[in-house]
C-alpha atoms as a PDB file:
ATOM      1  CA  UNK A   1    -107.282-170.015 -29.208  1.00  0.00           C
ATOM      2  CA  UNK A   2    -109.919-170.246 -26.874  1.00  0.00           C
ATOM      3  CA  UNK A   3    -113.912-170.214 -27.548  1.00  0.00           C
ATOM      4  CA  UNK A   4    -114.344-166.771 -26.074  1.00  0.00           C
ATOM      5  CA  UNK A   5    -111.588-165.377 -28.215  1.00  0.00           C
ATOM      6  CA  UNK A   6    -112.457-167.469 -31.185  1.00  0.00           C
ATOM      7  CA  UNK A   7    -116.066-166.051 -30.738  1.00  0.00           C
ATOM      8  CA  UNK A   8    -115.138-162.478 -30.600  1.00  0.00           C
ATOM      9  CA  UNK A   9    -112.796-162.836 -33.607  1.00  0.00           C
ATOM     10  CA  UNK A  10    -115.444-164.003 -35.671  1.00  0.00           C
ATOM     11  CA  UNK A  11    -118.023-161.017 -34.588  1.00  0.00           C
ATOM     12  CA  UNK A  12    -115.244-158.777 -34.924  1.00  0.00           C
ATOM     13  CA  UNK A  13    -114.884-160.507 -38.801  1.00  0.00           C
ATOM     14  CA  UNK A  14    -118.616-160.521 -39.550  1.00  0.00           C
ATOM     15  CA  UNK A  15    -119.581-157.165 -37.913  1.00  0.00           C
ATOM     16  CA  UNK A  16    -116.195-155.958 -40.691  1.00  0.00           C
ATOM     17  CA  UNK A  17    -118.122-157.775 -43.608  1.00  0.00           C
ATOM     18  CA  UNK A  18    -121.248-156.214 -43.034  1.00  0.00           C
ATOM     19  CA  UNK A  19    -119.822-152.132 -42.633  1.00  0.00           C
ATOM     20  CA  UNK A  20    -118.445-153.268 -46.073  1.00  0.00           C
ATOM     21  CA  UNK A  21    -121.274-154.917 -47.894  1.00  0.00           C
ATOM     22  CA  UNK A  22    -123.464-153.214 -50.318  1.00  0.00           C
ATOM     23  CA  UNK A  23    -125.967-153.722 -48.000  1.00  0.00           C
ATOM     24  CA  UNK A  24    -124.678-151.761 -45.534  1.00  0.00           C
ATOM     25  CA  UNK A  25    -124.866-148.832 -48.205  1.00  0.00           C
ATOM     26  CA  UNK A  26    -128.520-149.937 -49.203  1.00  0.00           C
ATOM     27  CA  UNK A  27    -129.550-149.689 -45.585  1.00  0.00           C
ATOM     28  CA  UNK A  28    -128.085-146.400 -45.537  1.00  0.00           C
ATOM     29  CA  UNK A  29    -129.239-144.913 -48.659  1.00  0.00           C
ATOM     30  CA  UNK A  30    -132.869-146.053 -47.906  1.00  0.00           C
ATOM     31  CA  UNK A  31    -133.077-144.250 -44.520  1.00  0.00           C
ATOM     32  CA  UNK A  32    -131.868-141.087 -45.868  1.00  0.00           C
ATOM     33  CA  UNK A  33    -134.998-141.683 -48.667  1.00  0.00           C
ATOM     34  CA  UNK A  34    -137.303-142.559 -45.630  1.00  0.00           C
ATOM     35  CA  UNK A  35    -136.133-139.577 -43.367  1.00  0.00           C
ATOM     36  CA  UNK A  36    -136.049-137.411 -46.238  1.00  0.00           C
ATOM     37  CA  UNK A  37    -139.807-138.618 -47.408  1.00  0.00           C
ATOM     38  CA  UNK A  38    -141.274-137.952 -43.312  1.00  0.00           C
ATOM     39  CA  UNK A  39    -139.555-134.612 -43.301  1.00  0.00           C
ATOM     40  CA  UNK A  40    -142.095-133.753 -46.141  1.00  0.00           C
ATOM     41  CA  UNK A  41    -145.033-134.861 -44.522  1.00  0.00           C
ATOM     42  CA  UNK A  42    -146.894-133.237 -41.628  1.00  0.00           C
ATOM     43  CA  UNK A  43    -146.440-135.670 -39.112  1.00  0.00           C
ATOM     44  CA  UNK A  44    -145.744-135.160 -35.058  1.00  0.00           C
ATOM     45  CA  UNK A  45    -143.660-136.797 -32.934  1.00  0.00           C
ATOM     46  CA  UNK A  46    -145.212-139.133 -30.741  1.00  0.00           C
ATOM     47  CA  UNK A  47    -144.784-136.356 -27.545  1.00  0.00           C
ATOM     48  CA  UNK A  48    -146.245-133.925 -29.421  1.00  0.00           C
ATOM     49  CA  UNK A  49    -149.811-136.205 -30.097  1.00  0.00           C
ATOM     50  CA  UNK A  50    -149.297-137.059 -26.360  1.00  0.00           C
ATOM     51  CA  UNK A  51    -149.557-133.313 -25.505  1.00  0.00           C
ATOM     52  CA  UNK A  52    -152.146-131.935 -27.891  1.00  0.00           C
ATOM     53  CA  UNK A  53    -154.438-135.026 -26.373  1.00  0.00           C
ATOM     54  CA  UNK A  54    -153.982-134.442 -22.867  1.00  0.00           C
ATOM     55  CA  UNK A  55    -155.186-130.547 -24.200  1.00  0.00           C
ATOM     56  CA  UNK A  56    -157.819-131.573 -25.864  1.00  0.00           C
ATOM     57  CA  UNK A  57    -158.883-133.989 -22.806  1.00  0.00           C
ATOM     58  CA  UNK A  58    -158.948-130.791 -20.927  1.00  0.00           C
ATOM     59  CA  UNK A  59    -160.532-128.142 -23.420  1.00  0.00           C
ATOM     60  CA  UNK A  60    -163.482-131.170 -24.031  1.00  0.00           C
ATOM     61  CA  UNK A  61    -164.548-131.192 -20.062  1.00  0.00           C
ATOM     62  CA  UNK A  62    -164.117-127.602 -19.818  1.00  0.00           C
ATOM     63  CA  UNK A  63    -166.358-127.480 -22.639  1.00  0.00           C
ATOM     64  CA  UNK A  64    -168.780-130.278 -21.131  1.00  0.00           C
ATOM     65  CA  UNK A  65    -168.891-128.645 -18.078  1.00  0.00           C
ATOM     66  CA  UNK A  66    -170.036-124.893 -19.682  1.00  0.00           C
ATOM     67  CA  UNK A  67    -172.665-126.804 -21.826  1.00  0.00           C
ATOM     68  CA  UNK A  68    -174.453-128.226 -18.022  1.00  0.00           C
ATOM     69  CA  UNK A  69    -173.683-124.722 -16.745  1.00  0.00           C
ATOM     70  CA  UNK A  70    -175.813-123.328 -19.788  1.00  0.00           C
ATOM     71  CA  UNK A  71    -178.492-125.701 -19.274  1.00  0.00           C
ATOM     72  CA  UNK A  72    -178.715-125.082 -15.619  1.00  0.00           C
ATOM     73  CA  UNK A  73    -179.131-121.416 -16.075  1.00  0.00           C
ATOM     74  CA  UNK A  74    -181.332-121.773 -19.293  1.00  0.00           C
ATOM     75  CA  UNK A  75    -183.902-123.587 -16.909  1.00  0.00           C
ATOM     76  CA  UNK A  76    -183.475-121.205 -13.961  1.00  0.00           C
ATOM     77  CA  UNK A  77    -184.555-118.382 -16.756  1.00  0.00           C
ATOM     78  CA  UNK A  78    -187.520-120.486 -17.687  1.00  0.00           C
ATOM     79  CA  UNK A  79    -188.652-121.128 -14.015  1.00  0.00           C
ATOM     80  CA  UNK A  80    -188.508-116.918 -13.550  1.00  0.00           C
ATOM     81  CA  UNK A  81    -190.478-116.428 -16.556  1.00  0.00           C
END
């Protein structure tokens, strides 16, 4: 038997022991507790967060740029008075 072959065997062998350990059904059992916990919290994927920032870039200049606006034509009403 060659190294190559010998090599593979013994991935194949251990990669066999793990699917049938007990911690291969612990791993298993705690992800379905960890996907089952997020599902009950409000939480967003990380494309979602991405989005709602980029919005919120976009309503806060919008928003910065209305407030200079205002002051601009609050002290065009005070030079008319």
């Amino acid at each position: 038997m060659d190294r190559t072959n010998f090599f593979d065997d013994l991935q194949s062998k251990i990669n066999q022991a793990l699917e049938n350990s007990p911690a291969k059904d612990i791993e298993k059992n705690v992800k379905a507790m960890l996907t089952q916990g997020f599902s009950k919290l409000d939480l967003v994927t990380r494309e979602e967060f991405d989005i709602q920032t980029q919005v919120l870039a976009k309503t806060r200049a919008k928003l910065d740029a209305l407030e200079a606006r205002l002051t601009e034509l609050e002290a065009q009403l005070k030079k008319a008075q």
